[in-house]
C-alpha atoms as a PDB file:
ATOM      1  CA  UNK A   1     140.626  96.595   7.360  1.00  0.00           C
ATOM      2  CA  UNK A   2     140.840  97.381   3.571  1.00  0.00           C
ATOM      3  CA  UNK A   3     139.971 101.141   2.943  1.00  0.00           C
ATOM      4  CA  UNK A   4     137.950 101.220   6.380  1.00  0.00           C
ATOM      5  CA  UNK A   5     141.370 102.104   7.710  1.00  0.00           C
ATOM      6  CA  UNK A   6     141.942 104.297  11.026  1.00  0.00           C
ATOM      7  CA  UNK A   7     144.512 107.161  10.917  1.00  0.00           C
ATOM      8  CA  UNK A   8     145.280 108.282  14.292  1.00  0.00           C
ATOM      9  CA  UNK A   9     142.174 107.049  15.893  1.00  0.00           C
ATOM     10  CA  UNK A  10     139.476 108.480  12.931  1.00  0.00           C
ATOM     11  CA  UNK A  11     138.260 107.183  10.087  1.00  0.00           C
ATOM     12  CA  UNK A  12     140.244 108.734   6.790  1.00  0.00           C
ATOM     13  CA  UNK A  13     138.674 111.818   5.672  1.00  0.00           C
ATOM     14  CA  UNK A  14     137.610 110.668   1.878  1.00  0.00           C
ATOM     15  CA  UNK A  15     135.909 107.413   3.243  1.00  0.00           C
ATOM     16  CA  UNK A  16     133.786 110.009   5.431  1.00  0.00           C
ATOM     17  CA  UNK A  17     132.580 112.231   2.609  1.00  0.00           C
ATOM     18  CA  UNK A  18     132.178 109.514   0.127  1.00  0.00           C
ATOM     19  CA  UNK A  19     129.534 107.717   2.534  1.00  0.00           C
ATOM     20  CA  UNK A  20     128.122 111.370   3.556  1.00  0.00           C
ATOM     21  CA  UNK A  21     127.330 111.820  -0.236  1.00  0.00           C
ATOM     22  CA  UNK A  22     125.820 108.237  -0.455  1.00  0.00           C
ATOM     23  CA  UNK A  23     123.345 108.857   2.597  1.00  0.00           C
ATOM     24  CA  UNK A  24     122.485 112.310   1.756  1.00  0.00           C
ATOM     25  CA  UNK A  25     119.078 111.560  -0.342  1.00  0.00           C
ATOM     26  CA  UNK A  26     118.501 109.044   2.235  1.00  0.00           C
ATOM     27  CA  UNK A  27     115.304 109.512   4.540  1.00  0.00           C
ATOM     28  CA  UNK A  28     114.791 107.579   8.007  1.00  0.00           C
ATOM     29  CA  UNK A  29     111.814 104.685   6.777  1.00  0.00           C
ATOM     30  CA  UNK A  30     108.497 105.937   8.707  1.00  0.00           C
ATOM     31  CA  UNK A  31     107.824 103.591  11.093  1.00  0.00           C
ATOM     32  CA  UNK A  32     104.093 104.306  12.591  1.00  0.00           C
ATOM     33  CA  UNK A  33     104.203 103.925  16.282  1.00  0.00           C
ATOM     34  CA  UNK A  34     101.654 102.170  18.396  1.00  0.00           C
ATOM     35  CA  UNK A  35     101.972 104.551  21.280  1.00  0.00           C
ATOM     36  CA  UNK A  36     102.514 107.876  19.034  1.00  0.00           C
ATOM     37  CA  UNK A  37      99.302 109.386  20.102  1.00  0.00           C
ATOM     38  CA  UNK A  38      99.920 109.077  23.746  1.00  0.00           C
ATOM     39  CA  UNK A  39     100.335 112.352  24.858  1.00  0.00           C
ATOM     40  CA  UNK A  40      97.331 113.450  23.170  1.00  0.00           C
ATOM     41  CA  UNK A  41      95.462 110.550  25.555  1.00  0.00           C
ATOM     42  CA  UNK A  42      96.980 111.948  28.581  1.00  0.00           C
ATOM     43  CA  UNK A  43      95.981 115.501  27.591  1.00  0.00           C
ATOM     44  CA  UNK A  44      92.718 114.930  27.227  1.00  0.00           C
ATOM     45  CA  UNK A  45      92.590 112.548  30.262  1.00  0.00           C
ATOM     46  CA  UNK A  46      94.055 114.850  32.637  1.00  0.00           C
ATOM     47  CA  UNK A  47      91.752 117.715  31.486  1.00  0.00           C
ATOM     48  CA  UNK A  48      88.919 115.714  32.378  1.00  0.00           C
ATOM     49  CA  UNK A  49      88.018 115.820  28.910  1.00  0.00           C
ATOM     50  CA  UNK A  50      86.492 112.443  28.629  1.00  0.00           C
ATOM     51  CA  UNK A  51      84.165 112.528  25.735  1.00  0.00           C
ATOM     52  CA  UNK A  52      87.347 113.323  23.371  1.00  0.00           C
ATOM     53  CA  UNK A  53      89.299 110.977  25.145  1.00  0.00           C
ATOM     54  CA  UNK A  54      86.577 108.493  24.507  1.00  0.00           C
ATOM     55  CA  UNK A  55      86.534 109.048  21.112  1.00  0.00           C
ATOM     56  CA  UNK A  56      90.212 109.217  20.944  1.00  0.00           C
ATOM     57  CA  UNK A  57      91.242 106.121  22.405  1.00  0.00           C
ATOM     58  CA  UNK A  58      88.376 103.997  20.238  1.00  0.00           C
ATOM     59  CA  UNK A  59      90.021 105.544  17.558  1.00  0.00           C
ATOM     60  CA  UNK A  60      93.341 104.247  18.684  1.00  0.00           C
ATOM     61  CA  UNK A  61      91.580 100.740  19.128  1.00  0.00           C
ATOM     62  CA  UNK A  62      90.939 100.595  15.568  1.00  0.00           C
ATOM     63  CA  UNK A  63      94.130 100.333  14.804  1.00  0.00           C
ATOM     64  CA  UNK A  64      95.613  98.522  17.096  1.00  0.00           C
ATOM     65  CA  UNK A  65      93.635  96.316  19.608  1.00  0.00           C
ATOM     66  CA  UNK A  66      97.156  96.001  21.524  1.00  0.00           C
ATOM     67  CA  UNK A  67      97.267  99.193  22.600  1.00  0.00           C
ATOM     68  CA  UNK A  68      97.845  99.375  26.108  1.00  0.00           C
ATOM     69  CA  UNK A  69      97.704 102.873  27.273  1.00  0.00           C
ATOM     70  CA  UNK A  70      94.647 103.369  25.024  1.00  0.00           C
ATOM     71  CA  UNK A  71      93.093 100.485  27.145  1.00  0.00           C
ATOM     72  CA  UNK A  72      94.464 101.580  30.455  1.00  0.00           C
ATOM     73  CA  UNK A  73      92.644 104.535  29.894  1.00  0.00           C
ATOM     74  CA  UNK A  74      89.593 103.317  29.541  1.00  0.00           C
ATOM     75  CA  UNK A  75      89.173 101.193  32.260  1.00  0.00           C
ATOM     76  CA  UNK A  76      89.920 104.496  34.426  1.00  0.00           C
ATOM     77  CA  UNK A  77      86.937 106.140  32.784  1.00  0.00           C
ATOM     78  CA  UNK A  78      84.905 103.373  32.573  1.00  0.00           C
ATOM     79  CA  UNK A  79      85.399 103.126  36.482  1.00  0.00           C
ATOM     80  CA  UNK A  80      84.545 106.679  37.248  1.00  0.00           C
ATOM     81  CA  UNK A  81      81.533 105.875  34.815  1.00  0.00           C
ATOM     82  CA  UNK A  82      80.435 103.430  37.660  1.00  0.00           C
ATOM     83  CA  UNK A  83      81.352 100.250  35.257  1.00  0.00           C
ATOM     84  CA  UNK A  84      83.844  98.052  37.385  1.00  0.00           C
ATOM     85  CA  UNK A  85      83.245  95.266  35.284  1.00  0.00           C
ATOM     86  CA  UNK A  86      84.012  96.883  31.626  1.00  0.00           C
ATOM     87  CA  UNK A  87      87.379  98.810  33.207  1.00  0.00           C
ATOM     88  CA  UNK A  88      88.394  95.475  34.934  1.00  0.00           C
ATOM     89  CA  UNK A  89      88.321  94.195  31.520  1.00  0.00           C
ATOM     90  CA  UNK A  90      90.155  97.023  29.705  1.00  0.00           C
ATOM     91  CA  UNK A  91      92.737  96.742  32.637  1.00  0.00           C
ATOM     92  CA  UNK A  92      93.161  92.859  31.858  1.00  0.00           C
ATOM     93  CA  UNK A  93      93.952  93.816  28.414  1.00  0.00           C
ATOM     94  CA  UNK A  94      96.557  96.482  28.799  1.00  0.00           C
ATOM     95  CA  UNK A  95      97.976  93.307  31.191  1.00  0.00           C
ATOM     96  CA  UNK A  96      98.011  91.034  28.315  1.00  0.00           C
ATOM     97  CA  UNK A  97      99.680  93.532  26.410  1.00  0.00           C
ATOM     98  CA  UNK A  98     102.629  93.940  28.979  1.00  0.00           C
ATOM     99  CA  UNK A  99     102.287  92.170  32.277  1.00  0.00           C
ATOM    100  CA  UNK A 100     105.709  93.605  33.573  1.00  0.00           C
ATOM    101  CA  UNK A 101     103.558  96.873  33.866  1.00  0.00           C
ATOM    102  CA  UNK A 102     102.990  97.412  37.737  1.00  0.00           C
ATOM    103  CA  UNK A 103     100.140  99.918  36.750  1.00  0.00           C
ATOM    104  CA  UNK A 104      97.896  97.187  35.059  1.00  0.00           C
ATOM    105  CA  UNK A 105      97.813  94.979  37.634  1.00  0.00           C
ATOM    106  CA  UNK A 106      97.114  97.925  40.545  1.00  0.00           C
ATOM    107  CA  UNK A 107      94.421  98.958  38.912  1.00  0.00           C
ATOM    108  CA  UNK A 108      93.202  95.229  38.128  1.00  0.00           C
ATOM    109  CA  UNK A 109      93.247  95.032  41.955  1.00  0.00           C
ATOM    110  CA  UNK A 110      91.612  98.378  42.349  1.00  0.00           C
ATOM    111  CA  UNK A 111      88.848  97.310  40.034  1.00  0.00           C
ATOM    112  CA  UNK A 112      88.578  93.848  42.105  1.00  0.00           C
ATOM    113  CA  UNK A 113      88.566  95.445  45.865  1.00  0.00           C
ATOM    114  CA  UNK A 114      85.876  97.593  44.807  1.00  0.00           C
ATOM    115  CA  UNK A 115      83.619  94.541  43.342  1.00  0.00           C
ATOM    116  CA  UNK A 116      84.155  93.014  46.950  1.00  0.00           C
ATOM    117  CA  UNK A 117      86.329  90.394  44.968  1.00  0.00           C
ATOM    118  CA  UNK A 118      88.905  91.371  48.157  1.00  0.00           C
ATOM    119  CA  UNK A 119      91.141  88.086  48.468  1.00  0.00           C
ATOM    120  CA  UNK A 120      91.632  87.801  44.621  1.00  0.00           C
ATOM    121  CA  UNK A 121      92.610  92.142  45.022  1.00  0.00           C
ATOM    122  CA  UNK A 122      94.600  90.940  47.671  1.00  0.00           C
ATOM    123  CA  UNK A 123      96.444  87.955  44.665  1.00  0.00           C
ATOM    124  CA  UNK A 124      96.584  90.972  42.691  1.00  0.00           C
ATOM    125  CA  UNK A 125      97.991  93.656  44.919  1.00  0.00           C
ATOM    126  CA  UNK A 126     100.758  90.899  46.619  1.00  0.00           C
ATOM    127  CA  UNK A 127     101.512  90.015  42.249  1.00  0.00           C
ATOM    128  CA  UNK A 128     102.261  94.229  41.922  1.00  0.00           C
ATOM    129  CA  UNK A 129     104.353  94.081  44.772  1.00  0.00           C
ATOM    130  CA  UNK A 130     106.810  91.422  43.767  1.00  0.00           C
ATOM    131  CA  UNK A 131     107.500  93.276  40.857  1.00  0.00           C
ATOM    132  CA  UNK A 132     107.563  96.834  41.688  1.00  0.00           C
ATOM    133  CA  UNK A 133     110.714  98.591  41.929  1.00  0.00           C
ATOM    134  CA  UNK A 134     110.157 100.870  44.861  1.00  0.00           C
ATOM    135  CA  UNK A 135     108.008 100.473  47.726  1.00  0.00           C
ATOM    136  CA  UNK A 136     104.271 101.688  46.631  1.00  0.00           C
ATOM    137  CA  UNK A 137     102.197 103.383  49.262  1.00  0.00           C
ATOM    138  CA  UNK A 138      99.075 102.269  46.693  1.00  0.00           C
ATOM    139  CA  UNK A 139      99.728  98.812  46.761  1.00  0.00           C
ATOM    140  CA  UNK A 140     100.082  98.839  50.837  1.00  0.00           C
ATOM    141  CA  UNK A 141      96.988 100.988  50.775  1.00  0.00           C
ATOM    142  CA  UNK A 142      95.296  98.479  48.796  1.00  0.00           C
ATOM    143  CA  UNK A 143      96.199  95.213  50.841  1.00  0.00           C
ATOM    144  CA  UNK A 144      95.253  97.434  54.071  1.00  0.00           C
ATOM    145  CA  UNK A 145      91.819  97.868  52.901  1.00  0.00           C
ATOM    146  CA  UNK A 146      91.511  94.233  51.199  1.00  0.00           C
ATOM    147  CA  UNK A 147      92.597  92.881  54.647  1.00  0.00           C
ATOM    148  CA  UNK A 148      90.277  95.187  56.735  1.00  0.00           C
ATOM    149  CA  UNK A 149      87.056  94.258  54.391  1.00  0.00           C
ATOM    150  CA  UNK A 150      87.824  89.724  55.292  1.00  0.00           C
ATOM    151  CA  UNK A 151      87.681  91.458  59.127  1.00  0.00           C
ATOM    152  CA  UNK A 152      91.565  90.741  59.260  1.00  0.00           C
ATOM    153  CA  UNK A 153      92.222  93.726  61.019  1.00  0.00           C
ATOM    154  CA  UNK A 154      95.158  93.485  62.604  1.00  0.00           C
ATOM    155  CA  UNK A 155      96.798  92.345  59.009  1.00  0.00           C
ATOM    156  CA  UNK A 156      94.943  95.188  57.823  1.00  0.00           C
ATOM    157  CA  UNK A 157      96.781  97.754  60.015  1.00  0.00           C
ATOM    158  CA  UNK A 158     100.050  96.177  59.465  1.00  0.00           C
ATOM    159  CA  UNK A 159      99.523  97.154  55.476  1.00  0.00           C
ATOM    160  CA  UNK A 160      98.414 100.525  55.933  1.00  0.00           C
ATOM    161  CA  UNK A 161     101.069 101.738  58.598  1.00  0.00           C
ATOM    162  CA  UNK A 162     103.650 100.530  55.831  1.00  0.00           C
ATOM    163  CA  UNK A 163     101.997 102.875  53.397  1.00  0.00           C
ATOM    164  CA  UNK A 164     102.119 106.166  55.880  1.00  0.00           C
ATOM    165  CA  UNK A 165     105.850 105.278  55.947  1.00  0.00           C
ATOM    166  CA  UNK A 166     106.136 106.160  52.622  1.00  0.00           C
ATOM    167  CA  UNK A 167     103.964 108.916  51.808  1.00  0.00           C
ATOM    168  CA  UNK A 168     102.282 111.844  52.483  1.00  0.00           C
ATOM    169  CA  UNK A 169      99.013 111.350  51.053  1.00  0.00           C
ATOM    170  CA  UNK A 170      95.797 111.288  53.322  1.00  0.00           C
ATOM    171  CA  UNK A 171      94.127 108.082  52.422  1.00  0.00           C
ATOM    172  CA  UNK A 172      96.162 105.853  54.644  1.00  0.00           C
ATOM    173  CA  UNK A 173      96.329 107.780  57.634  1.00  0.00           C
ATOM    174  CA  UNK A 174      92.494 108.434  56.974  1.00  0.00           C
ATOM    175  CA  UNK A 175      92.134 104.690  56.840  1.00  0.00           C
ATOM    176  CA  UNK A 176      94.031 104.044  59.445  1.00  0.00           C
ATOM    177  CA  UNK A 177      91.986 106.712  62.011  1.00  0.00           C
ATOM    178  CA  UNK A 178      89.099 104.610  60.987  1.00  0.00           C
ATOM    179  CA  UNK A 179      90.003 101.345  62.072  1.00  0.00           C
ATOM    180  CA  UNK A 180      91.822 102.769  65.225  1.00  0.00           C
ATOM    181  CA  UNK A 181      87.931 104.154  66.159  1.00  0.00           C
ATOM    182  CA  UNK A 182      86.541 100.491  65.389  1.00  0.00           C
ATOM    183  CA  UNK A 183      88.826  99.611  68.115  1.00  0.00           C
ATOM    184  CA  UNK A 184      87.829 102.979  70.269  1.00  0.00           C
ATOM    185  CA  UNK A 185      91.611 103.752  70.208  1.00  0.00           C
ATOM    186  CA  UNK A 186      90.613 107.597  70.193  1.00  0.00           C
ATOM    187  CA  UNK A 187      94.217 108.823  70.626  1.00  0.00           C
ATOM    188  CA  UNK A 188      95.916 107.126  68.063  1.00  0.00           C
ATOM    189  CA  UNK A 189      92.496 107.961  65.446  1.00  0.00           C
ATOM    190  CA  UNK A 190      93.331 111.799  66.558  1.00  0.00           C
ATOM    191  CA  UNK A 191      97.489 111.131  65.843  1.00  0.00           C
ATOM    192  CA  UNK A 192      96.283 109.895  62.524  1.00  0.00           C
ATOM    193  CA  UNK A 193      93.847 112.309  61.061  1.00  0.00           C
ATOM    194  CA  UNK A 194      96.242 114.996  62.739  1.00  0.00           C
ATOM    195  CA  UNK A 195      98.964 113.259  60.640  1.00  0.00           C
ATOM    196  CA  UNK A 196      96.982 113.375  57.335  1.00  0.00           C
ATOM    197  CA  UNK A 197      96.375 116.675  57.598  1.00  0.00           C
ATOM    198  CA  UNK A 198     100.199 117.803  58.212  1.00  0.00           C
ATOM    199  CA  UNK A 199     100.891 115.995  54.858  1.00  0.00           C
ATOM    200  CA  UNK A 200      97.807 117.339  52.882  1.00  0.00           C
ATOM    201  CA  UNK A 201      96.258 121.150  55.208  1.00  0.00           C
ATOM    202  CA  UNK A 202      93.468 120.767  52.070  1.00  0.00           C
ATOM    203  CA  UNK A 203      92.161 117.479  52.799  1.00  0.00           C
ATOM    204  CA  UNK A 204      88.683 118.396  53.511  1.00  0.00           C
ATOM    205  CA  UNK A 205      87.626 114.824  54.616  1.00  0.00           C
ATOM    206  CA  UNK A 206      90.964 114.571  56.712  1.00  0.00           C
ATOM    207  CA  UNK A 207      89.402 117.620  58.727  1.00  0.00           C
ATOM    208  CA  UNK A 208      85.815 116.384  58.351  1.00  0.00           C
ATOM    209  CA  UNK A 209      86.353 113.252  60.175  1.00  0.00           C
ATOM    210  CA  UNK A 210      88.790 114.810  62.831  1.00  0.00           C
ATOM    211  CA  UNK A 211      86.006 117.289  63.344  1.00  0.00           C
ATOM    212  CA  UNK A 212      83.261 114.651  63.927  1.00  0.00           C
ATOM    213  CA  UNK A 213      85.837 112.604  66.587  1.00  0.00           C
ATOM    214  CA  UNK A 214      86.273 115.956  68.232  1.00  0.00           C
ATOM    215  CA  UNK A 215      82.408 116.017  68.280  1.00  0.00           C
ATOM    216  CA  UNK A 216      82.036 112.942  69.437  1.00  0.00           C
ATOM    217  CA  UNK A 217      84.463 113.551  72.646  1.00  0.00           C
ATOM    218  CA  UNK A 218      82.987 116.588  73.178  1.00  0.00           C
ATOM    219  CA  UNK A 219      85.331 119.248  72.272  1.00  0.00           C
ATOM    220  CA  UNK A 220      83.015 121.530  70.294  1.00  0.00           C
ATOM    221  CA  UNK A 221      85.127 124.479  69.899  1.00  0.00           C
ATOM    222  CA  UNK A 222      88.207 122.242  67.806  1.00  0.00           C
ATOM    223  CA  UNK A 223      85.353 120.292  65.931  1.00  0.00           C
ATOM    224  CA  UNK A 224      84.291 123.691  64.742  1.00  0.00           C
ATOM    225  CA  UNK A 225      87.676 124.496  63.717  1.00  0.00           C
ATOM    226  CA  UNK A 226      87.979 121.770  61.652  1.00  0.00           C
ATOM    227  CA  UNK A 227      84.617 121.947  60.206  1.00  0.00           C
ATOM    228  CA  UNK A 228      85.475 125.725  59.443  1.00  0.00           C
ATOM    229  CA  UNK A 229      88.610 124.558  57.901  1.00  0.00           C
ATOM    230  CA  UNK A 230      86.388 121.624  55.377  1.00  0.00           C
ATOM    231  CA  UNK A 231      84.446 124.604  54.337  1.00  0.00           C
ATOM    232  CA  UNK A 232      87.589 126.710  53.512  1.00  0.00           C
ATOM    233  CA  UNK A 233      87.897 124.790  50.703  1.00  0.00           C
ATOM    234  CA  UNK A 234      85.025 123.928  49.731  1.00  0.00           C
ATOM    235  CA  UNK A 235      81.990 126.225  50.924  1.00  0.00           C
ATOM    236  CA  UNK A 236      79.197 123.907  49.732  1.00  0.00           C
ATOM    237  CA  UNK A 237      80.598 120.784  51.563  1.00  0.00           C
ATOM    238  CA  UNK A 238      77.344 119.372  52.799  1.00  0.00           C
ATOM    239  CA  UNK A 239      79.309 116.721  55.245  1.00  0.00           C
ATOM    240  CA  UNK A 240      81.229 119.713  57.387  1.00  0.00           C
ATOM    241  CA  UNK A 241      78.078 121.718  56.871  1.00  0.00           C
ATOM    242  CA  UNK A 242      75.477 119.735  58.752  1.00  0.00           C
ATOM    243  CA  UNK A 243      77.970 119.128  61.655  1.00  0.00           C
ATOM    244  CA  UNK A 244      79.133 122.769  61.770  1.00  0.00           C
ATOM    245  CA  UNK A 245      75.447 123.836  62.143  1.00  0.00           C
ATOM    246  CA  UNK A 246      74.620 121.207  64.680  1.00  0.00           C
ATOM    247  CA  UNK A 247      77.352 122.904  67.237  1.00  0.00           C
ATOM    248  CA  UNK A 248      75.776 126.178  66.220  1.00  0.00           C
ATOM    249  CA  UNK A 249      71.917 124.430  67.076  1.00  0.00           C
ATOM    250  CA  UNK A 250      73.517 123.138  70.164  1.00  0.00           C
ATOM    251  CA  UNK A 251      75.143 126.835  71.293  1.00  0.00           C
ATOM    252  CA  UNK A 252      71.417 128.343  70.642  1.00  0.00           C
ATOM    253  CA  UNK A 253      72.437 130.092  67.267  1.00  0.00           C
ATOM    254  CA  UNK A 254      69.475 129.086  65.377  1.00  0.00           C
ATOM    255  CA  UNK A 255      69.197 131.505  62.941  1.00  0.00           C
ATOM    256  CA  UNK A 256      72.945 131.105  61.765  1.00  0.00           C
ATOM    257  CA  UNK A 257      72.182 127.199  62.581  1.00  0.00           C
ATOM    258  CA  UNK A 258      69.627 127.325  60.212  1.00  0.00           C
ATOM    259  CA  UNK A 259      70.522 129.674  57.038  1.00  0.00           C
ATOM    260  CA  UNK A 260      73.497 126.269  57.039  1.00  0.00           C
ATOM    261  CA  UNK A 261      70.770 124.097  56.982  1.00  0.00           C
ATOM    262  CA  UNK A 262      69.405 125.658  54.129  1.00  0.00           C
ATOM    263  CA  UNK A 263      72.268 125.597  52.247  1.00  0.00           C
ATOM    264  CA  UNK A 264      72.567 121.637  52.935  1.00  0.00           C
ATOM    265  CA  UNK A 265      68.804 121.301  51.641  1.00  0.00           C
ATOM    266  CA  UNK A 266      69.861 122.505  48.279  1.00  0.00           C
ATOM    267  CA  UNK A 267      71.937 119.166  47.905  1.00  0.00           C
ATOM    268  CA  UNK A 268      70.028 116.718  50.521  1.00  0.00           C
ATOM    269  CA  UNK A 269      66.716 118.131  50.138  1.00  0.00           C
ATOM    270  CA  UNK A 270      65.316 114.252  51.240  1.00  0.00           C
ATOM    271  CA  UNK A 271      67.658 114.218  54.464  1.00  0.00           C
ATOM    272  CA  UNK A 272      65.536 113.203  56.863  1.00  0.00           C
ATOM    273  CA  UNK A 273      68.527 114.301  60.161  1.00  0.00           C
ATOM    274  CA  UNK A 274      68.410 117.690  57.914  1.00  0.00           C
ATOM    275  CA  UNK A 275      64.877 118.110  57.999  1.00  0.00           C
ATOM    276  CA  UNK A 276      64.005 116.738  61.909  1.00  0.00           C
ATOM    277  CA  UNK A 277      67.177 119.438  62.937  1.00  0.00           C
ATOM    278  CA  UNK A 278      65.465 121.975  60.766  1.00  0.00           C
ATOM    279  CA  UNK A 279      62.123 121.565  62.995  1.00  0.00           C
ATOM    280  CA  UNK A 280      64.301 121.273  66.194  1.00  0.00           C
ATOM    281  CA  UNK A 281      65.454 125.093  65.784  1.00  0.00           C
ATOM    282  CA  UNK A 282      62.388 126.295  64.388  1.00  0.00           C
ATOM    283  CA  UNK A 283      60.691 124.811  67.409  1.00  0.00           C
ATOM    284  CA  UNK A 284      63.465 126.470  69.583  1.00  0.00           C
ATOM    285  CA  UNK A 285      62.757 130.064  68.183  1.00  0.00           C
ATOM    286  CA  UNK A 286      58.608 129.178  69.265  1.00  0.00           C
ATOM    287  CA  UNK A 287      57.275 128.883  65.691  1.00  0.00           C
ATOM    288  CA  UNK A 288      55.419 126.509  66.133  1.00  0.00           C
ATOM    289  CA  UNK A 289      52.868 127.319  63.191  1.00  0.00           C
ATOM    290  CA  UNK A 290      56.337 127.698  60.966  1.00  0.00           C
ATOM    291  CA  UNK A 291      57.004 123.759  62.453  1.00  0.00           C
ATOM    292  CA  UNK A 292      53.374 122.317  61.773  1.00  0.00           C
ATOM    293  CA  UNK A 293      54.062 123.954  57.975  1.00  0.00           C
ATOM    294  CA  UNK A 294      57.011 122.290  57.716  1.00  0.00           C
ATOM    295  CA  UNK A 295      55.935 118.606  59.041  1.00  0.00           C
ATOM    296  CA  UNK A 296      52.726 118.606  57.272  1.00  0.00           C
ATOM    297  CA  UNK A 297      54.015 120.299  53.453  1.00  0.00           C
ATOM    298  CA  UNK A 298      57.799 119.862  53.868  1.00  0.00           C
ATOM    299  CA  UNK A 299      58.669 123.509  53.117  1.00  0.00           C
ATOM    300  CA  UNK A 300      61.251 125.453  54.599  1.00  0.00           C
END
């Protein structure tokens, strides 16, 4: 191999310092990269810092208009901005950029379930599936709720006990609960919320909704347990509030019933159930001028 010779397995020792020399003034070529900025995207993202993100990402779009992460990103905020149409179009972009990405075409099924667009979500969700890796509780979560809006229940149910299988988030088992209670299958609703809130204790609408079903079958004491355990977490949680004061309206507490109902009236001051259980314990403590106040000038 001419001077390129091997000696024992190694190149000889002068052919090694003589191209060592020869590279040494040598710099790597700077190459921009698409993506570099990424991390700065995901910082900004994740810290909820949207308006930099924003401005970050249009930036980004400047430069490149194949930029997928920049465009994944903004169909997330756009979609928290209430504009399903705009992110469903960012999402198609980052798809046209690399359709092997599983992520794009979730979220393009995302964007389409919540549009009502549910059997082209469902197109969608079956296309991430085929190419996924792993089993995704998101996508089975996804066709479970697709399914369930057509009224194909039972297909429905099939999707979202595959996604419980696989992980411990809430949403499924929450989802699940839900349609068991369409069917007035109260056990198996209890066995799910129950289940949801082994894998998550701080799901506050996991124990909201297990505290209304124990409401509805009239165990009071566990709904207020629950309820208790919703406003743990969050103390201004009008949906465990109203309920929680309800039990205490129905056990006579009035005044405790009602410094809750207060609270709620900060967020739902045009509740009309607030409002008429509101007159219901003021008219159970005999105020009765208090009442007539409150139904003629709606103070409290």
């Amino acid at each position: 191999m001419a001077n390129d010779v091997l000696s024992n397995g190694r190149l000889q020792e002068n052919t090694f310092v003589q191209r060592t020399r020869n590279d040494r003034g040598k710099q790597a070529p700077d190459i921009p990269a698409v993506e570099s900025r990424n991390w700065l995207l995901h910082r900004h993202y994740t810290r909820h810092e949207y308006s930099a993100c924003k401005l970050l990402i249009e930036q980004e779009l400047v430069k490149s208009d194949g930029h997928e992460y920049a465009n994944y990103l903004k169909g997330l905020i756009l979609r928290k901005e209430g504009k399903i149409q705009d992110s469903l179009d960012c999402f198609q972009t980052a798809y046209n950029v690399n359709s092997t990405n599983v992520d794009n075409i979730k979220q393009i099924a995302k964007s389409l379930l919540i549009m009502g667009s549910h059997r082209r979500a469902i197109d969608a969700y079956m296309e991430a599936e085929k190419i996924s890796f792993l089993p995704d509780w998101e996508i089975y979560h996804g066709l479970g709720e697709s399914h369930v809006k057509l009224n194909q229940l039972q297909e429905g149910k099939k999707y979202l006990k595959r996604a419980t299988e696989i992980t411990k988030n809430e949403l499924p088992n929450i989802d699940l609960a839900k349609l068991y209670l369409l069917e007035d299958m109260i056990p198996e609703a209890k066995n799910a919320y129950t289940t949801a809130l082994n894998g998550n204790p701080q799901s506050i609408d996991a124990a909201i909704d297990l505290g209304l079903l124990y409401l509805k079958i009239g165990d009071s004491q566990r709904a207020f347990q629950q309820f208790g355990a919703a406003l743990a977490h969050s103390p201004n949680c009008v949906k465990a509030i109203l309920p929680m004061a309800y039990v205490m309206q129905n056990h006579r507490e009035y005044d405790v019933a009602l410094s809750k109902y207060k609270v709620a009236a900060q967020t739902i001051p045009e509740s009309s159930i607030l409002w008429n259980n509101i007159g219901m314990c003021l008219y159970a403590k005999q105020k009765y001028v208090a009442v007539s106040m409150f139904v003629f000038k709606g103070i409290f």
